[in-house]
C-alpha atoms as a PDB file:
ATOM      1  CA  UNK A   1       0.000   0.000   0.000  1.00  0.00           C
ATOM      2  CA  UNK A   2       1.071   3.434  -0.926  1.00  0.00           C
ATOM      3  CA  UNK A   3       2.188   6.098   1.830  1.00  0.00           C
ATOM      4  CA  UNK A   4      -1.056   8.251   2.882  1.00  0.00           C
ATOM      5  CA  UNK A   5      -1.446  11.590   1.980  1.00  0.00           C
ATOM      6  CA  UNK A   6      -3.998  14.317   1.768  1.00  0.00           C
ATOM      7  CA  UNK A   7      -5.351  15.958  -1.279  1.00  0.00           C
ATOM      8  CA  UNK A   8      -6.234  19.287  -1.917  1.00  0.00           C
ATOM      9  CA  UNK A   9      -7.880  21.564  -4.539  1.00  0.00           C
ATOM     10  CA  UNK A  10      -9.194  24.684  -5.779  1.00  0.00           C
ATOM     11  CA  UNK A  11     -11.065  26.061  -8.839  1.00  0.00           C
ATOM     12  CA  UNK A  12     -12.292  29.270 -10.234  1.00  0.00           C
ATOM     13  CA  UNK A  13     -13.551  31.290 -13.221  1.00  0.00           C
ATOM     14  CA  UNK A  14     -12.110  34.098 -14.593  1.00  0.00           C
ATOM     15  CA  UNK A  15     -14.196  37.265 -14.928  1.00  0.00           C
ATOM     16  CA  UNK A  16     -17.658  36.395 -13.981  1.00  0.00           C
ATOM     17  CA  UNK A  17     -19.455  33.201 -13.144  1.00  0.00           C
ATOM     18  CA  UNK A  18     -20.015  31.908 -15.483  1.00  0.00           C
ATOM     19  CA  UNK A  19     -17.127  32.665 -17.659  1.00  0.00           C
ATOM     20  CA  UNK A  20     -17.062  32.889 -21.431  1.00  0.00           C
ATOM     21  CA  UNK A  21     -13.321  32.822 -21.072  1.00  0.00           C
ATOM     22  CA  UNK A  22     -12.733  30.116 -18.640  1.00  0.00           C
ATOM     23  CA  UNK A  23     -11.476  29.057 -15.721  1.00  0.00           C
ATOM     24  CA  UNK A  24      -8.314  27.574 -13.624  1.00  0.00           C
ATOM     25  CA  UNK A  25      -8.149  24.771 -10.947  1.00  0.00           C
ATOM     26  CA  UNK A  26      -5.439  23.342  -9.037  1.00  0.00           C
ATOM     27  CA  UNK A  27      -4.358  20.377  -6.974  1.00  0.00           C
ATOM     28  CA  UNK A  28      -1.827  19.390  -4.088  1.00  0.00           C
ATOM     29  CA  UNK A  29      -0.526  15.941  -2.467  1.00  0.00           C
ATOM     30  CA  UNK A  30       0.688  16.506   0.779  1.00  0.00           C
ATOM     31  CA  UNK A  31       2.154  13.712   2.527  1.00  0.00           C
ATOM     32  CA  UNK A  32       2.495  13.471   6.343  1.00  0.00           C
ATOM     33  CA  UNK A  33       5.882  14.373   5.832  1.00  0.00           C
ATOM     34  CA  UNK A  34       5.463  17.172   4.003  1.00  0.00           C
ATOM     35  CA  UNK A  35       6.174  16.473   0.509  1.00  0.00           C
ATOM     36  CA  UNK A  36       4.327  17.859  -2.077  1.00  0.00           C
ATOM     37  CA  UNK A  37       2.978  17.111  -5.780  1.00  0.00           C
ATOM     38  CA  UNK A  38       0.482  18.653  -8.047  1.00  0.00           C
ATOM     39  CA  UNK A  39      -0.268  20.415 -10.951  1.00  0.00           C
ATOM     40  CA  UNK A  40      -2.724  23.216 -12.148  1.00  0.00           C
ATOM     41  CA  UNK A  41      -4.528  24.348 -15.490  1.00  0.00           C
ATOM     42  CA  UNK A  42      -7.088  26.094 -17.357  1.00  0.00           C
ATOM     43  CA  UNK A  43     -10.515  25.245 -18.361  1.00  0.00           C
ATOM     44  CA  UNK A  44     -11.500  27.054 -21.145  1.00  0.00           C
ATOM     45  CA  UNK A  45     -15.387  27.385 -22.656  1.00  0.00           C
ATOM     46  CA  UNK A  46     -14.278  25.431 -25.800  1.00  0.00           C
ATOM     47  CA  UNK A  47     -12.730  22.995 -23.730  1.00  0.00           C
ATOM     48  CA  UNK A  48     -15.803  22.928 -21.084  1.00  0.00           C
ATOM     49  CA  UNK A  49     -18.501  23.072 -24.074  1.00  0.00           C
ATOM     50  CA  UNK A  50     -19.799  26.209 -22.898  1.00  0.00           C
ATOM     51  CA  UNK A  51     -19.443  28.692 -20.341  1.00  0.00           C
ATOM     52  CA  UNK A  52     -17.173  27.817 -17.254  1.00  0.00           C
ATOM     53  CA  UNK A  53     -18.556  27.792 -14.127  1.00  0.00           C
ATOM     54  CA  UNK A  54     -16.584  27.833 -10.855  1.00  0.00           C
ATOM     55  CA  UNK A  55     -18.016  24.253  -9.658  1.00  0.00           C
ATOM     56  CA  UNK A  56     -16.626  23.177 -12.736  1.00  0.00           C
ATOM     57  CA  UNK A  57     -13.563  24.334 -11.955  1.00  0.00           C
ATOM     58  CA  UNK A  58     -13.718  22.963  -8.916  1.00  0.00           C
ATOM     59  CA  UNK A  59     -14.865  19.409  -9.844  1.00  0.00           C
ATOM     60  CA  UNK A  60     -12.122  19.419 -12.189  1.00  0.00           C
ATOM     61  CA  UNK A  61      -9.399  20.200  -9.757  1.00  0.00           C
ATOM     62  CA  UNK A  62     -10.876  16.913  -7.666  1.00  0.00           C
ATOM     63  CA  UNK A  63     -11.169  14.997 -10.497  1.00  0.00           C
ATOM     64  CA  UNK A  64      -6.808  15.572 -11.834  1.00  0.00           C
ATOM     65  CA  UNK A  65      -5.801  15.433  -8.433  1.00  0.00           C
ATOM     66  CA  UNK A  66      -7.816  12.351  -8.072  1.00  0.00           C
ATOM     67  CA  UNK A  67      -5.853  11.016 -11.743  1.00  0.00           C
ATOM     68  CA  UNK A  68      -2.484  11.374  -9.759  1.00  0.00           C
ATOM     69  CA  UNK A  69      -3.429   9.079  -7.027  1.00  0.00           C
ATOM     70  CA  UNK A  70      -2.392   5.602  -6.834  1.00  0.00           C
ATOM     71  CA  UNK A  71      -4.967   3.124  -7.133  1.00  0.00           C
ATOM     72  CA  UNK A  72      -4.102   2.086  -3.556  1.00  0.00           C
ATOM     73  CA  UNK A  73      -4.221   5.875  -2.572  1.00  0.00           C
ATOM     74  CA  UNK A  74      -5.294   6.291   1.147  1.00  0.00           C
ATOM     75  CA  UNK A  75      -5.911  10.016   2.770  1.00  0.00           C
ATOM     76  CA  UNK A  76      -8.630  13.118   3.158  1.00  0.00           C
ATOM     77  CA  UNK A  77      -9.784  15.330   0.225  1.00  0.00           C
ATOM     78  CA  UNK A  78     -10.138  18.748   1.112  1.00  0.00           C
ATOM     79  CA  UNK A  79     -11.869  21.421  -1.029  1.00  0.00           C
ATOM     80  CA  UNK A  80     -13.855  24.529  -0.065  1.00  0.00           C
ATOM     81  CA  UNK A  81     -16.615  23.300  -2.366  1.00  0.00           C
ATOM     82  CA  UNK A  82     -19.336  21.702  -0.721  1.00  0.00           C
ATOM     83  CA  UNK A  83     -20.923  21.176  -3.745  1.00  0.00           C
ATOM     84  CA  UNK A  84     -18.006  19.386  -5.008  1.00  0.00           C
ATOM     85  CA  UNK A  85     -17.661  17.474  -2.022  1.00  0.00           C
ATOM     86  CA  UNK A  86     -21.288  16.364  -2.032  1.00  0.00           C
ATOM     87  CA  UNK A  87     -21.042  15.028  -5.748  1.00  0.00           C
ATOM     88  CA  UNK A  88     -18.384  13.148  -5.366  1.00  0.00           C
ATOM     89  CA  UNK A  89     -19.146  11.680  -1.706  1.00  0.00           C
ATOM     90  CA  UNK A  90     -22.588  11.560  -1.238  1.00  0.00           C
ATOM     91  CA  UNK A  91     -23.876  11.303  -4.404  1.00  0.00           C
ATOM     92  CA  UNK A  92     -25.717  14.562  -5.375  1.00  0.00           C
ATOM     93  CA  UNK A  93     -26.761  15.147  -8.228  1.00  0.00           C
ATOM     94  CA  UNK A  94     -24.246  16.689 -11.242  1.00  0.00           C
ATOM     95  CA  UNK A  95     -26.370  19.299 -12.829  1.00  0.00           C
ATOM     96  CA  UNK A  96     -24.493  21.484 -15.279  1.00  0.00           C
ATOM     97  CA  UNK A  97     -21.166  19.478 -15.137  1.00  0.00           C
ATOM     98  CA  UNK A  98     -20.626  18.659 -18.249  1.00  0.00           C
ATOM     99  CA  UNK A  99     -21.125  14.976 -19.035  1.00  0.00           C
ATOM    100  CA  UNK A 100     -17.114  14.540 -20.360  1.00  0.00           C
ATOM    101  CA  UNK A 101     -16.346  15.360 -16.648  1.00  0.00           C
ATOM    102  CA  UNK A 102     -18.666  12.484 -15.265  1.00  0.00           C
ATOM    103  CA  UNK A 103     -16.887  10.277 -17.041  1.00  0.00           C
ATOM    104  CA  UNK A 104     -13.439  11.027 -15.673  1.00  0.00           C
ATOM    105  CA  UNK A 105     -14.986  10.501 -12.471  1.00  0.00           C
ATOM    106  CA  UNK A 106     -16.777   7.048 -13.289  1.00  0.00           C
ATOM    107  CA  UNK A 107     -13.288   6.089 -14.376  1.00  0.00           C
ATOM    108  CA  UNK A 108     -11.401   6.948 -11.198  1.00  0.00           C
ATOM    109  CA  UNK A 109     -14.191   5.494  -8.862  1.00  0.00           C
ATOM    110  CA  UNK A 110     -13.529   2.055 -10.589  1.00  0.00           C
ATOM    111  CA  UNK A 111      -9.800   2.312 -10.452  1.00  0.00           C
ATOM    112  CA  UNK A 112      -9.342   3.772  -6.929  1.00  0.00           C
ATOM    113  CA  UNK A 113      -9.573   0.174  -4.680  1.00  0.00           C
ATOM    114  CA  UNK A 114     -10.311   1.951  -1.961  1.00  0.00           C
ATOM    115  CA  UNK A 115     -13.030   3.785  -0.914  1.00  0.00           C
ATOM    116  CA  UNK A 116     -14.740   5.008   2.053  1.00  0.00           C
ATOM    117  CA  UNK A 117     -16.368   8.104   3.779  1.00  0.00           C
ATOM    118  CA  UNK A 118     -15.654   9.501   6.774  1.00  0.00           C
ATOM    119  CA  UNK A 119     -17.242  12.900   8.140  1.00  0.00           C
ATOM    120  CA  UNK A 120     -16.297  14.965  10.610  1.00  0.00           C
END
């Protein structure tokens, strides 16, 4: 089994939500020990299908940062989107994330062996 470590991320739009230019999102491993690893982007409206919006963003952020995990990755996601949060964890419902997105997630659900919730 991998090491544990924690996973952060961020999103936004640039301009106003939503954006006809886009947005950018981000995402950090930080292990108990303090080393780091992520990566960052833009989301543009081609790219997105549309306007961005920042839960897109957001979700997005999750969903890379999620990609860079090991299958046998163990540790806490933290994100200052609830909305994020809930779609991924508790099963809310994805309206207007586009449906390319959902599918990046489907993908990492199967692969990631290990998966539970815990709430504080």
């Amino acid at each position: 089994m991998s090491k544990p470590f924690n996973l952060f991320c961020n999103g936004g739009i640039i301009g106003h939500n939503p954006s006809l230019i886009g947005g950018t999102y981000a995402w950090r491993h930080v292990s108990e020990d303090g080393n780091t690893r992520g990566g960052s982007g833009v989301l543009t409206a081609e790219q997105s299908g549309g306007p961005v919006t920042n839960n897109q963003t957001e979700m997005l952020a999750l969903l890379k940062g999620l990609e860079n995990c090991p299958s046998d990755w163990a540790g806490c996601v933290y994100s200052d989107s609830a909305v994020t949060l809930g779609r991924i964890f508790l099963g809310w419902k994805w309206k207007n994330i586009p449906s390319w997105m959902h599918l990046l997630w489907q993908v990492q659900r199967r692969r990631l062996v290990t998966w539970d919730l815990i709430t504080y």
